[in-house]
Structure formats: C-alpha cells, structure tokens
C-alpha atoms as a PDB file:
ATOM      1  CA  UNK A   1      12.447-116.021 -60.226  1.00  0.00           C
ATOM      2  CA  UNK A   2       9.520-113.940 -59.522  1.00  0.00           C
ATOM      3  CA  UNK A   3      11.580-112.468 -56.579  1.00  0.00           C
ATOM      4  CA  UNK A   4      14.225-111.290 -59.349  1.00  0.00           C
ATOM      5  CA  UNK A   5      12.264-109.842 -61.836  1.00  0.00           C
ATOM      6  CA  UNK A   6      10.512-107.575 -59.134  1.00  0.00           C
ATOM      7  CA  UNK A   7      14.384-106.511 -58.266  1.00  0.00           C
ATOM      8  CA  UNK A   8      14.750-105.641 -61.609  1.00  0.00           C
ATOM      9  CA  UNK A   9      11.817-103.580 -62.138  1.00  0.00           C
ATOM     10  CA  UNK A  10      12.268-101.519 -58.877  1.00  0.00           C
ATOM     11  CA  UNK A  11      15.761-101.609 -59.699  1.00  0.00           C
ATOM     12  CA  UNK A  12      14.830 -99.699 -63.304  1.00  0.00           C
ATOM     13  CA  UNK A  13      12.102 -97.612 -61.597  1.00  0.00           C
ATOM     14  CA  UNK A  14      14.569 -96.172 -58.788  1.00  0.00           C
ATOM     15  CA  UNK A  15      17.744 -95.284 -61.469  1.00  0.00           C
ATOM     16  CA  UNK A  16      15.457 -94.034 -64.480  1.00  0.00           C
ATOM     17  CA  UNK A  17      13.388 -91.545 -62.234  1.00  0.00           C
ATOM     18  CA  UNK A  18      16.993 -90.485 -60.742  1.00  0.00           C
ATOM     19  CA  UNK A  19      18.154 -87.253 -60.660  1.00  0.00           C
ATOM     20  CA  UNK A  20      20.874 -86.039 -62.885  1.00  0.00           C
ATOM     21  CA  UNK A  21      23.028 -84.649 -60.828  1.00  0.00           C
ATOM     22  CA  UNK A  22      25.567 -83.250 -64.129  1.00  0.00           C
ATOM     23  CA  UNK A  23      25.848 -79.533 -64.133  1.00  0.00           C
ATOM     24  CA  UNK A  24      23.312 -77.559 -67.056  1.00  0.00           C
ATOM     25  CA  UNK A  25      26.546 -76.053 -69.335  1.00  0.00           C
ATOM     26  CA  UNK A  26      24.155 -73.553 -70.199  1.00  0.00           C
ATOM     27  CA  UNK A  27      24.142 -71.670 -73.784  1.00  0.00           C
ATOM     28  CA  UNK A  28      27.135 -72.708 -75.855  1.00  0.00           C
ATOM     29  CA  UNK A  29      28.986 -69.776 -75.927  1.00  0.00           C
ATOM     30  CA  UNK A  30      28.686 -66.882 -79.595  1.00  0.00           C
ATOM     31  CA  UNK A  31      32.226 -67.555 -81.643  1.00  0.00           C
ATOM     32  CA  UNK A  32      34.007 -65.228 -83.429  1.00  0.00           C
ATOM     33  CA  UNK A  33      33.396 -64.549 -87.092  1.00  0.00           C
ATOM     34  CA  UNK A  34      34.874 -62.897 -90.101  1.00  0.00           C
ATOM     35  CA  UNK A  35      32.619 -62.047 -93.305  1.00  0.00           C
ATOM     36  CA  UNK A  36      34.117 -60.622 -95.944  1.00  0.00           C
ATOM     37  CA  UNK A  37      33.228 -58.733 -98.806  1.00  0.00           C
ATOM     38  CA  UNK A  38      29.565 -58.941 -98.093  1.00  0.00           C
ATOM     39  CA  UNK A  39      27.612 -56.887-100.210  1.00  0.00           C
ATOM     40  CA  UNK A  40      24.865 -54.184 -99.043  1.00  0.00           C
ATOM     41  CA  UNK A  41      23.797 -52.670-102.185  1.00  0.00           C
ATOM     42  CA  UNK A  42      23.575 -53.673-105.900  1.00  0.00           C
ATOM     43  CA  UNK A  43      27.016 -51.880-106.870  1.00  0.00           C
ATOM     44  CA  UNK A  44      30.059 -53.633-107.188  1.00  0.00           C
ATOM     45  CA  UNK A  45      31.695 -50.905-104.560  1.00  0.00           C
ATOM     46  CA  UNK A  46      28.830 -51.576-102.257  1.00  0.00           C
ATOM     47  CA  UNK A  47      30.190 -53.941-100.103  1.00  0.00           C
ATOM     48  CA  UNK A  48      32.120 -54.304 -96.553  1.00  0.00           C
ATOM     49  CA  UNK A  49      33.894 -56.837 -94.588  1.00  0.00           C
ATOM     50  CA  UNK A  50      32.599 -57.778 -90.983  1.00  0.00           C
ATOM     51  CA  UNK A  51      34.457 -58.715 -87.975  1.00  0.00           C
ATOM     52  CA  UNK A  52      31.968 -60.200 -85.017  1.00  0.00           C
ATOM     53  CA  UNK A  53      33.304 -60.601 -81.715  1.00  0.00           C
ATOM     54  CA  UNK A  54      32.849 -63.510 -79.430  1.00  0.00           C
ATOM     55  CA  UNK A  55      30.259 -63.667 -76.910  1.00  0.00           C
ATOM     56  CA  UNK A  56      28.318 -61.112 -78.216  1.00  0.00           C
ATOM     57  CA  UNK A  57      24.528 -59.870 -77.339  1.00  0.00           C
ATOM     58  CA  UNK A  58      21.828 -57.795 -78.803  1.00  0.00           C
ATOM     59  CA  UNK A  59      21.747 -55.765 -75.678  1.00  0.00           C
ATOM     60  CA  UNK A  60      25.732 -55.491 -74.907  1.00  0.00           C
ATOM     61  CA  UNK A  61      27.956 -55.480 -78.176  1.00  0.00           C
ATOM     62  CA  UNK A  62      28.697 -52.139 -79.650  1.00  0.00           C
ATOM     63  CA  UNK A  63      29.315 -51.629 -82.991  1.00  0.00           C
ATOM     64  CA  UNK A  64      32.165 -49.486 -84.930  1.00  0.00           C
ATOM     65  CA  UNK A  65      32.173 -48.520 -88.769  1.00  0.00           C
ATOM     66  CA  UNK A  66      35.147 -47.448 -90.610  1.00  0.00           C
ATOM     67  CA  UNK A  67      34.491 -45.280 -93.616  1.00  0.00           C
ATOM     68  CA  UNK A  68      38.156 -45.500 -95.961  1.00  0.00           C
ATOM     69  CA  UNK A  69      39.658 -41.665 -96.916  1.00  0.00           C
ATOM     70  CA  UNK A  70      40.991 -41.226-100.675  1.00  0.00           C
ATOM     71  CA  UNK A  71      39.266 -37.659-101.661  1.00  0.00           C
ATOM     72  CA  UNK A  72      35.983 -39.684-102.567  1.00  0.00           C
ATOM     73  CA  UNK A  73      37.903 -40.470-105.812  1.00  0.00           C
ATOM     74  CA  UNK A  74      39.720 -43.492-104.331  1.00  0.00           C
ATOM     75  CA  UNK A  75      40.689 -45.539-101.557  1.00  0.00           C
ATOM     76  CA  UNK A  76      39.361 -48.990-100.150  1.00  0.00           C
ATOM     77  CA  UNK A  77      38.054 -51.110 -97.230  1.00  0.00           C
ATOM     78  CA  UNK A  78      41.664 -52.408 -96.953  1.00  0.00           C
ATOM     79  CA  UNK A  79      43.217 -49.216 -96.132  1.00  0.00           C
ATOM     80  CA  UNK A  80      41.680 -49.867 -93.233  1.00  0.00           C
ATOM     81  CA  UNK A  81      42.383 -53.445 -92.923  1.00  0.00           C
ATOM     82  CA  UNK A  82      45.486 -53.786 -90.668  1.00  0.00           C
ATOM     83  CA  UNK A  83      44.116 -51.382 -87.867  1.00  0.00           C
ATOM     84  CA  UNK A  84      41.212 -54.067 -87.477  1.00  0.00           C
ATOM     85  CA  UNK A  85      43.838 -55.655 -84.565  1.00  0.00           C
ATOM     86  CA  UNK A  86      44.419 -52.915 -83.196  1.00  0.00           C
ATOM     87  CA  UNK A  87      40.391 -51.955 -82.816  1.00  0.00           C
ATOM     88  CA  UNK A  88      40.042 -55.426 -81.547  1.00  0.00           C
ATOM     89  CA  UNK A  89      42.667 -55.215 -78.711  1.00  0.00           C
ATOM     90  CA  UNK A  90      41.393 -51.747 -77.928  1.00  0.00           C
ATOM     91  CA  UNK A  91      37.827 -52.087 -77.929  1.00  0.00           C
ATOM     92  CA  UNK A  92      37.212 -55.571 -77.355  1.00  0.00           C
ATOM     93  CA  UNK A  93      33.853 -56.634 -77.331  1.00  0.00           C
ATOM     94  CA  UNK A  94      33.147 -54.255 -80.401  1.00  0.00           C
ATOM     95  CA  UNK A  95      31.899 -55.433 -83.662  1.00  0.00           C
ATOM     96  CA  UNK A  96      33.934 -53.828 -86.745  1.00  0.00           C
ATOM     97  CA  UNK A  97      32.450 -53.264 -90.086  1.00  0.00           C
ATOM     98  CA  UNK A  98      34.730 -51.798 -92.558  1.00  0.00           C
ATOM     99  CA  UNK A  99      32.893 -50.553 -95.612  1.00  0.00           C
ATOM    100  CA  UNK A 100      33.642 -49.889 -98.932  1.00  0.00           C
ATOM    101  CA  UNK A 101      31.473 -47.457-101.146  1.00  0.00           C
ATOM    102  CA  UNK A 102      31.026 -45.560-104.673  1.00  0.00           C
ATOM    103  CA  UNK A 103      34.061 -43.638-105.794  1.00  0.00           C
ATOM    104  CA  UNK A 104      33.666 -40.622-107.959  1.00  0.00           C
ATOM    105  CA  UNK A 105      35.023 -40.711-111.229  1.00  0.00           C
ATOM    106  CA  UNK A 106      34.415 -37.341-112.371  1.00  0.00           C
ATOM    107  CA  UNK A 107      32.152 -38.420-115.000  1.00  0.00           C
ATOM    108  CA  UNK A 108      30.074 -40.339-112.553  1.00  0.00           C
ATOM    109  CA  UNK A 109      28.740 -41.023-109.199  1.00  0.00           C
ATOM    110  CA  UNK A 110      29.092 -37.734-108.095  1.00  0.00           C
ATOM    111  CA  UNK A 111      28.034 -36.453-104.815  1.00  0.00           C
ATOM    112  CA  UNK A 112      25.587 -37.869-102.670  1.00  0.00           C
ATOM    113  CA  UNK A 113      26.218 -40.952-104.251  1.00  0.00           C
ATOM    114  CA  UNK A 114      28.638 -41.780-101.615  1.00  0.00           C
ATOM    115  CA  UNK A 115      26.605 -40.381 -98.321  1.00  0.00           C
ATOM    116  CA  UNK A 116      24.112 -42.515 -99.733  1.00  0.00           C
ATOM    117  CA  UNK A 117      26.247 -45.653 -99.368  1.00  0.00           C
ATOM    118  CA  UNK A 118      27.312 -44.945 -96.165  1.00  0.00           C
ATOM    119  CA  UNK A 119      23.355 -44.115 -95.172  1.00  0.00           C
ATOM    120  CA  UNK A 120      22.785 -47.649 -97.123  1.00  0.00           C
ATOM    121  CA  UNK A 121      25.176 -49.397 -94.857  1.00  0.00           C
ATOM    122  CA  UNK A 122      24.027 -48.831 -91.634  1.00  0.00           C
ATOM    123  CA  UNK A 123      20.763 -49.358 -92.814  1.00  0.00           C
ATOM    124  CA  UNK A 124      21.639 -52.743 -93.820  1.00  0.00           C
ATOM    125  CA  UNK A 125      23.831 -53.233 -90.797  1.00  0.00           C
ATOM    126  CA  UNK A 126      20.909 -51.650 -88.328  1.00  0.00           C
ATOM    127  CA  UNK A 127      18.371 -54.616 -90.058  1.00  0.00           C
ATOM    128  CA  UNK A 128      20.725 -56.820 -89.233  1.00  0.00           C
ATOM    129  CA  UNK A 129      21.005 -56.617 -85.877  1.00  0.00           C
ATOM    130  CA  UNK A 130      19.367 -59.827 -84.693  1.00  0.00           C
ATOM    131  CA  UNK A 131      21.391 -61.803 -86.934  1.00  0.00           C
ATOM    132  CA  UNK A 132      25.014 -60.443 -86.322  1.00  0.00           C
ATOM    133  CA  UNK A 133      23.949 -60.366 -82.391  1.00  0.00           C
ATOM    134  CA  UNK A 134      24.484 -56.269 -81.728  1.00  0.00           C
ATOM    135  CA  UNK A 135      23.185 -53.438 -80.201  1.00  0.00           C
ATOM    136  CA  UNK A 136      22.043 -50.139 -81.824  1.00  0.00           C
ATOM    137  CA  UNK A 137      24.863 -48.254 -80.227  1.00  0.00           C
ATOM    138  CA  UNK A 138      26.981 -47.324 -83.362  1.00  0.00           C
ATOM    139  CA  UNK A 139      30.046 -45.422 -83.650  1.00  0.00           C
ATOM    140  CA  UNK A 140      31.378 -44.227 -87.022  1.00  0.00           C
ATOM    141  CA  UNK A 141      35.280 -43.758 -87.629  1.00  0.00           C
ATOM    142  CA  UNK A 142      36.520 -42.031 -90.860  1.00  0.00           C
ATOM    143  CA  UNK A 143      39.784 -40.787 -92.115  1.00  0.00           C
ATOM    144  CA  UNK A 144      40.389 -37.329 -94.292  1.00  0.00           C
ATOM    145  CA  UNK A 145      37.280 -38.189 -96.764  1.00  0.00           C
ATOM    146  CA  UNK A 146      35.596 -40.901 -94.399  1.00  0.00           C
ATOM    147  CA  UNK A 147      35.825 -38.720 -91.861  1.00  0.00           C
ATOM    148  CA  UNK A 148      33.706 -35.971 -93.732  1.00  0.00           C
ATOM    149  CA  UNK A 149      30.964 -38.914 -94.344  1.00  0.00           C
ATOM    150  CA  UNK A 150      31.309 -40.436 -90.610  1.00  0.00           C
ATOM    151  CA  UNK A 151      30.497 -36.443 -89.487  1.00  0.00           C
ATOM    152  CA  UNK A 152      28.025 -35.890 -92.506  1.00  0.00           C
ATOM    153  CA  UNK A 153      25.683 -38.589 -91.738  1.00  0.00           C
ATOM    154  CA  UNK A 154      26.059 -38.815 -87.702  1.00  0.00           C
ATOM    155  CA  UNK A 155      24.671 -34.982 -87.688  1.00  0.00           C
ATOM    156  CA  UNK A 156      22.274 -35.497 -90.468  1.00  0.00           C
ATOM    157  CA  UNK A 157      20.571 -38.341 -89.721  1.00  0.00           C
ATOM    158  CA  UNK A 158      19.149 -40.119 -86.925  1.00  0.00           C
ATOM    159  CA  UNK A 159      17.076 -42.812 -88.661  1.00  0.00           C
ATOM    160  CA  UNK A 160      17.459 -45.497 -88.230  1.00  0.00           C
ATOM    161  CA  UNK A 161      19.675 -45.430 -85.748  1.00  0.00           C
ATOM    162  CA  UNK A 162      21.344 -41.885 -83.644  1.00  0.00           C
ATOM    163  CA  UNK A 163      25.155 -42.528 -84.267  1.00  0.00           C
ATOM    164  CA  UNK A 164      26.671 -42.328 -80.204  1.00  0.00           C
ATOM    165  CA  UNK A 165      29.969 -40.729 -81.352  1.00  0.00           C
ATOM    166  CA  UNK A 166      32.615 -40.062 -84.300  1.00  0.00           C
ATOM    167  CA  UNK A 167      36.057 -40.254 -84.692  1.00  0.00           C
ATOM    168  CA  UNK A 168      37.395 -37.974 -87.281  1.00  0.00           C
ATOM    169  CA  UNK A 169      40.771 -37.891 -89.090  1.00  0.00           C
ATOM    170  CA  UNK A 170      41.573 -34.696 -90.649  1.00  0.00           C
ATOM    171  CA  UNK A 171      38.197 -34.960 -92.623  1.00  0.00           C
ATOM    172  CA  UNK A 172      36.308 -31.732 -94.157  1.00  0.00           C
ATOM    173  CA  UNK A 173      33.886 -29.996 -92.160  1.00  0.00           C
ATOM    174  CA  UNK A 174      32.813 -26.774 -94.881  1.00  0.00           C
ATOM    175  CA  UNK A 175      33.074 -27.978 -98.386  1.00  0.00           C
ATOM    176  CA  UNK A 176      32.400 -24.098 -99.387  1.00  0.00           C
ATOM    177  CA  UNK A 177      34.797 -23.179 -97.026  1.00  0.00           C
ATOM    178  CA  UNK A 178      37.532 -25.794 -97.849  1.00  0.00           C
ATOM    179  CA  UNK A 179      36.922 -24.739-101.756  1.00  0.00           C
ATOM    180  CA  UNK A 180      37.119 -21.112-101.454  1.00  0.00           C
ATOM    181  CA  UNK A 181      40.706 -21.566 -98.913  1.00  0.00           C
ATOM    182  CA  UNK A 182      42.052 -24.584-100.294  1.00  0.00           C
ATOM    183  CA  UNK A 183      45.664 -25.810 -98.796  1.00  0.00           C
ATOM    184  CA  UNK A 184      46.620 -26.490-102.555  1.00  0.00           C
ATOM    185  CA  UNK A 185      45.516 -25.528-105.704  1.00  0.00           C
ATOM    186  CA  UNK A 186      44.191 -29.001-106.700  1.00  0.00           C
ATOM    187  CA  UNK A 187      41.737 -28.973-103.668  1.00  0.00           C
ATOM    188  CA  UNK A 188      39.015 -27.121-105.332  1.00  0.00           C
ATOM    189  CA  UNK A 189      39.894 -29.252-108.985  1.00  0.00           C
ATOM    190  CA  UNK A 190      39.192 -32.484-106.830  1.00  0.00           C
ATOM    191  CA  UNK A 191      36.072 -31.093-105.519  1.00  0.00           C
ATOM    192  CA  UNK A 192      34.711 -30.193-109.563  1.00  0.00           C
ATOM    193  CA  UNK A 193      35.281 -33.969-110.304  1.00  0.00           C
ATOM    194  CA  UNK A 194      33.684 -34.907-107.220  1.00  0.00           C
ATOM    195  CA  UNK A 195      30.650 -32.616-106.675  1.00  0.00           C
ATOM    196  CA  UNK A 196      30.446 -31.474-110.964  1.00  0.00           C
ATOM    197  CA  UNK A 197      30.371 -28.242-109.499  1.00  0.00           C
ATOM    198  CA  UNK A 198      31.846 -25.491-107.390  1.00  0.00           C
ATOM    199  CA  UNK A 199      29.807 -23.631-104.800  1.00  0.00           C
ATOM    200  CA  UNK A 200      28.115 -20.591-106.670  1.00  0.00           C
ATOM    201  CA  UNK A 201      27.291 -23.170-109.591  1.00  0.00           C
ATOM    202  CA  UNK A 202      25.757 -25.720-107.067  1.00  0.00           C
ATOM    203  CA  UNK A 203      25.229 -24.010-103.732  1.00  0.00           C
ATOM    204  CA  UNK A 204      22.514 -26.183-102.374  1.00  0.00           C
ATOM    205  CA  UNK A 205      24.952 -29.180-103.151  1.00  0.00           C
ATOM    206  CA  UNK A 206      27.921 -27.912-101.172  1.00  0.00           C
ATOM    207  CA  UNK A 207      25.688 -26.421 -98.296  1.00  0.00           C
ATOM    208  CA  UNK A 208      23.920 -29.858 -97.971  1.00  0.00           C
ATOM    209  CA  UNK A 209      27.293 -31.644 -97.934  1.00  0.00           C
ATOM    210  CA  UNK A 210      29.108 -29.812 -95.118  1.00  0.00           C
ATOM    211  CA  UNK A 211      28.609 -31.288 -91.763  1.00  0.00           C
ATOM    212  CA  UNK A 212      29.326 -28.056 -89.758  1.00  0.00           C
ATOM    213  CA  UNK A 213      25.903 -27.083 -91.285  1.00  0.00           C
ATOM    214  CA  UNK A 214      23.983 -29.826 -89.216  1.00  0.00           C
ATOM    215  CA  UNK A 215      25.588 -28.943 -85.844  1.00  0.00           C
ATOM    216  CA  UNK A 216      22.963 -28.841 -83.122  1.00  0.00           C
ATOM    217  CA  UNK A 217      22.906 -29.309 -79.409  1.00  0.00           C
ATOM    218  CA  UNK A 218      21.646 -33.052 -79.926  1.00  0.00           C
ATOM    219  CA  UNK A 219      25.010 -33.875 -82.322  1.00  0.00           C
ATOM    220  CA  UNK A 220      26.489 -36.880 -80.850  1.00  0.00           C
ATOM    221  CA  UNK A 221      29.602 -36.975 -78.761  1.00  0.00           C
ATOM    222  CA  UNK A 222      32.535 -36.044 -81.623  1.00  0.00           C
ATOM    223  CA  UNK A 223      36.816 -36.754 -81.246  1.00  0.00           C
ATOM    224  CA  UNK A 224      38.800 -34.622 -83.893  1.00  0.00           C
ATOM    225  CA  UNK A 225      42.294 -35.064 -84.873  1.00  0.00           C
ATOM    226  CA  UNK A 226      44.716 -32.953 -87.593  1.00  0.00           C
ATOM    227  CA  UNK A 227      47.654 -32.493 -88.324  1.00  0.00           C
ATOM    228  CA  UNK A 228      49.338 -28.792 -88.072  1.00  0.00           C
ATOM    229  CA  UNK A 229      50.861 -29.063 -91.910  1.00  0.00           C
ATOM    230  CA  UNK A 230      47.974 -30.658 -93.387  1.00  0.00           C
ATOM    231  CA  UNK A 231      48.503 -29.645 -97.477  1.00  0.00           C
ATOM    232  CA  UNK A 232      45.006 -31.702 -97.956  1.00  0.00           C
ATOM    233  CA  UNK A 233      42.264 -30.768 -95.407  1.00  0.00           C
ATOM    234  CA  UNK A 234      43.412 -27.432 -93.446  1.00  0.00           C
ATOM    235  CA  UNK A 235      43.312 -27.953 -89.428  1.00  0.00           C
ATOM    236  CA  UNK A 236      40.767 -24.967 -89.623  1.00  0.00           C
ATOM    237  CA  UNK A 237      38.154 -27.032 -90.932  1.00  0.00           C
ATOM    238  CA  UNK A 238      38.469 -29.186 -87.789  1.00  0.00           C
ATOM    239  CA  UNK A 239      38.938 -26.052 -85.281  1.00  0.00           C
ATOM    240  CA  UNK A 240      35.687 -24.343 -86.971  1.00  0.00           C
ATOM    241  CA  UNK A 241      34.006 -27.967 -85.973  1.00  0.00           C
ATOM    242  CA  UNK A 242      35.227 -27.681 -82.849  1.00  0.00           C
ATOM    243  CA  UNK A 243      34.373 -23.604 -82.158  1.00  0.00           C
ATOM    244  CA  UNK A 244      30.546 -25.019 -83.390  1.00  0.00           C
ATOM    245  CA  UNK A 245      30.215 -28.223 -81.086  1.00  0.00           C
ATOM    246  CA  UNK A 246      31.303 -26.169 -78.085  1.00  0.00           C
ATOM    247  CA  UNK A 247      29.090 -23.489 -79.093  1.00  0.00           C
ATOM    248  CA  UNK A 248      26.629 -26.002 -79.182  1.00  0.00           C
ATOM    249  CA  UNK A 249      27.416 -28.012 -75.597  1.00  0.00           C
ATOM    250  CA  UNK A 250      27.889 -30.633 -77.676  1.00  0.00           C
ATOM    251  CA  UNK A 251      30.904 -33.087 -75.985  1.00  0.00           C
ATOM    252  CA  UNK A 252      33.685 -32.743 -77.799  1.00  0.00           C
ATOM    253  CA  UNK A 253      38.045 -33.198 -78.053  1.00  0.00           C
ATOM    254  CA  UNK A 254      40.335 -32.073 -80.487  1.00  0.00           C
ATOM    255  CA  UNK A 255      43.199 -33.629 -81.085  1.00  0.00           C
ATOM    256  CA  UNK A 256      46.329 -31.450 -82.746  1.00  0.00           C
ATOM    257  CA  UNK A 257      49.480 -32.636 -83.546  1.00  0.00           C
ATOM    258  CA  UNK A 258      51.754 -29.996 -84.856  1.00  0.00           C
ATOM    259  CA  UNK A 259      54.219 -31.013 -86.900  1.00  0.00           C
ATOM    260  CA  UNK A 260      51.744 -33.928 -88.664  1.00  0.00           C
ATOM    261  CA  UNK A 261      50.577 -33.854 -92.694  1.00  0.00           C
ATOM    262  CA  UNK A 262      47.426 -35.645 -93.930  1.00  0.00           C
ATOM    263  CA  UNK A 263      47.994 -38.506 -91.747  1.00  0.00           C
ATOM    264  CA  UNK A 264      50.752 -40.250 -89.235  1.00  0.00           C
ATOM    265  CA  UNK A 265      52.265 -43.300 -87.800  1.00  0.00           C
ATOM    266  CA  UNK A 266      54.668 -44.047 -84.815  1.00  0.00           C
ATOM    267  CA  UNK A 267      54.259 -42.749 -81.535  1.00  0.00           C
ATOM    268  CA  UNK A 268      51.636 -40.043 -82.856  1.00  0.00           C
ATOM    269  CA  UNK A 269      49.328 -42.843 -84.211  1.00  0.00           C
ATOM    270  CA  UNK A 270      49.902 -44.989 -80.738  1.00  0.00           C
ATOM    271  CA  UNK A 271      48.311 -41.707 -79.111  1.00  0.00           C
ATOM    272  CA  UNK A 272      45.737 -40.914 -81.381  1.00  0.00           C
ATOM    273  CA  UNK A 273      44.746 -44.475 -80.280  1.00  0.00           C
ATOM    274  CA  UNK A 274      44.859 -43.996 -76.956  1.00  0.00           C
ATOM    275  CA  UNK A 275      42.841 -41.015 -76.467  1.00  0.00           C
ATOM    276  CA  UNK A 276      40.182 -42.567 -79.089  1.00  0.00           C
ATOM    277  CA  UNK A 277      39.863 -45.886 -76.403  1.00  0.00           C
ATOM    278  CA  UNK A 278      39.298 -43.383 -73.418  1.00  0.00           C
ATOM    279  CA  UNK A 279      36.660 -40.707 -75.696  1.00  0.00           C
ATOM    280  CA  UNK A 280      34.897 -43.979 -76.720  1.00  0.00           C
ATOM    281  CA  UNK A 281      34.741 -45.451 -73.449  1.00  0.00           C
ATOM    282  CA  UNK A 282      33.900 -42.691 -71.711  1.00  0.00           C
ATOM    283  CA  UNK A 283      30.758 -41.506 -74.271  1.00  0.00           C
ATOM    284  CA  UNK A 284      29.438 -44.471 -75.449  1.00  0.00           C
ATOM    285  CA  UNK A 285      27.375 -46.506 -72.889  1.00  0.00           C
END
C-alpha cells in the first residue's frame, strides 16, 4: 500500500510539472466593426458612421474620411454610403469614417460653421486613436462641397494631425474667384445663403475660406478630378489648384474627364477609382 501511494505521488509530481506541449494561439485576432451614427459634437448634424477593419494596429491601419457634397446647404453621410464597398475592396486595411456635419440654412450656421465640424471630427477621431486601433496617417476624400472642406482643412491645419493626402471631386478652390465667374447664375445666390455675404461685403470671410490661399510647399500630397461641363464648380477652380501645387513642388494629379458634369458613374467612376487606389498607395506610407 505504501508502495502505491508513493506511485501515485511521483506519478502526480512527473505529469503536473509537465510541459505543455499545445501551441501559444497568440492574440485573438481585431474583428471588424461598424458604428453608426456616432456623434462627435453636441449638434444633431454632428455625427458620422465608422467602418473598422479587421486586424487592425495603432502603428499600421490608415484612416480615410469622407466629407458628403450638397453646396453646404444639403447632402448627407449616406450619399456616401454605397461607395463604403468599394473603399473597402480598394483600400483594404483602411478604416472609413463617413461624416456628417452642419448644413447652412441661410438664416443659420453660416460659414465656418461647417470647417469647424470637419476640424471637430478629426479631432474626435485623432483622440480616439487608441480605442478604434489606428494610426495618425489620415486621408480626407470630399466631393464638389466636401471636397472644398477635405482641401480647406488639409492646407490649413496641421493640428492635431498633418492630413497625408486629399482626394477632391470637382470641389471649389477660390470662393472669390468661383463668385465673381460663376458657371450659373445661382452660384453666387448659393454662396449669399451660405457665407451671408459676397466677397467685397465679407472679404476676410471668403479669403479665409478658399483653400488655394493656404497652398505652400509643405501641402500634403493632393488628387483632383472635374468634369469638362461642370455647370456647378468650373474645372478652372481645380486647374488654378493644380497651376499652385506645382508651383509649389507640392505632389500632385489632375484628373479631367471631358465630356463629365458635376459628377459621373460607369466606366468614368471605375477610373476615377483606379487612379485614386494607385495616388493613395503610392503617397501615403
């Protein structure tokens, strides 16, 4: 008996002090996740919807924001919405925030207001950078009135965080010059309701709101693209941007499409794509 229980003991000794051999599985992998409607400011219009890839990092995840068009007047997030696939397949590995902000009503929340929501955004996306898991390389991507506020704040601010590139669609570049040479007679009606003023009644206004004004030779890496028969936003506002950036040495492509209005789909669109995956990938590292 006595012989048995020291077989036991040894027995216990040798297997609980052995190895385990099984594999360490390491960190369980980031998921996926989808936020929606998550609110950054106070407003009601403050708010954006987030799209975090899998597997991402602090160090390693880049991070794209898509600032809705609409003449600062109107629009929404979800204009955006259904190109959020098409980002993903493209840039995978990118996290997407598509924000919503103030619209001017004519009576109200005129200009800044919305610059300042964009600014407010990325300051509430740039603070939370440990929670969603990304890096502080930011890209901002803006169509006709985005675009104007993706170029606006990438060249006017760097705190607190220097935007890597922009992707512009047909957005406004001179909002003097884009008032004085409109491409239709409501152009410089919309800008009254959106500004209260015109430029010789608020000059200071328009000259702070014009992005080609805030060119310099540290102006981040910047894609343009416009349509030829653009009755909104004249090409020349985007080929003055362009003349300014080379000027500059700043890295720059435009993108022209001919026969295109204020905006495109079909094989146009599939390009426009294209050459924004290879500008991105190529300037943001």
């Amino acid at each position: 008996m006595k012989q048995l229980k020291l077989f036991l003991i040894i027995s216990f000794l040798f297997f609980s002090c052995k190895k385990d051999n099984t594999p360490d599985p390491g960190p369980t992998p980031v998921a996926e996740k989808t936020e929606l409607n998550v609110s950054y400011g106070t407003d009601a219009a403050q708010k954006m919807d987030i799209y975090l890839p899998a597997s991402r990092t602090t160090t390693s995840t880049k991070v794209i924001i898509l600032i809705h068009g609409g003449g600062w007047t109107q629009g929404d997030k979800a204009d955006f919405t259904s190109y959020v696939d098409t980002l993903k397949k493209r840039l995978p590995g990118y996290a997407i925030f598509n924000i919503n902000y103030r619209l001017a009503t004519g009576t109200s929340n005129f200009f800044p207001a919305q610059e300042n929501d964009v600014k407010a955004a990325i300051e509430f996306i740039y603070g939370k950078r440990a929670e969603y898991l990304i890096s502080d390389k930011f890209v901002l991507l803006g169509a006709s009135a985005g675009g104007h506020l993706s170029l606006l704040h990438a060249y006017k601010y760097t705190t607190p965080v220097k935007i890597k590139a922009v992707v512009d669609f047909f957005g406004p570049t001179d909002l003097v010059d884009m008032y004085n040479n409109p491409p239709n007679p409501l152009i410089p009606i919309l800008l009254l309701q959106v500004t209260g003023g015109n430029p010789a009644t608020l000059p200071a206004m328009y000259q702070q709101s014009g992005p080609i004004n805030y060119v310099t030779a540290q102006s981040p890496p910047t894609i343009l693209l416009h349509g030829g028969v653009d009755v909104v936003v004249s090409y020349t506002q985007s080929v003055m941007l362009k003349n300014k950036l080379t000027t500059f040495g700043v890295v720059n492509q435009y993108v022209f499409y001919p026969t295109e209005n204020h905006g495109w789909t079909g094989a146009n669109l599939t390009d426009s794509f294209d050459k924004i995956t290879t500008f991105l990938n190529t300037n943001v590292n």
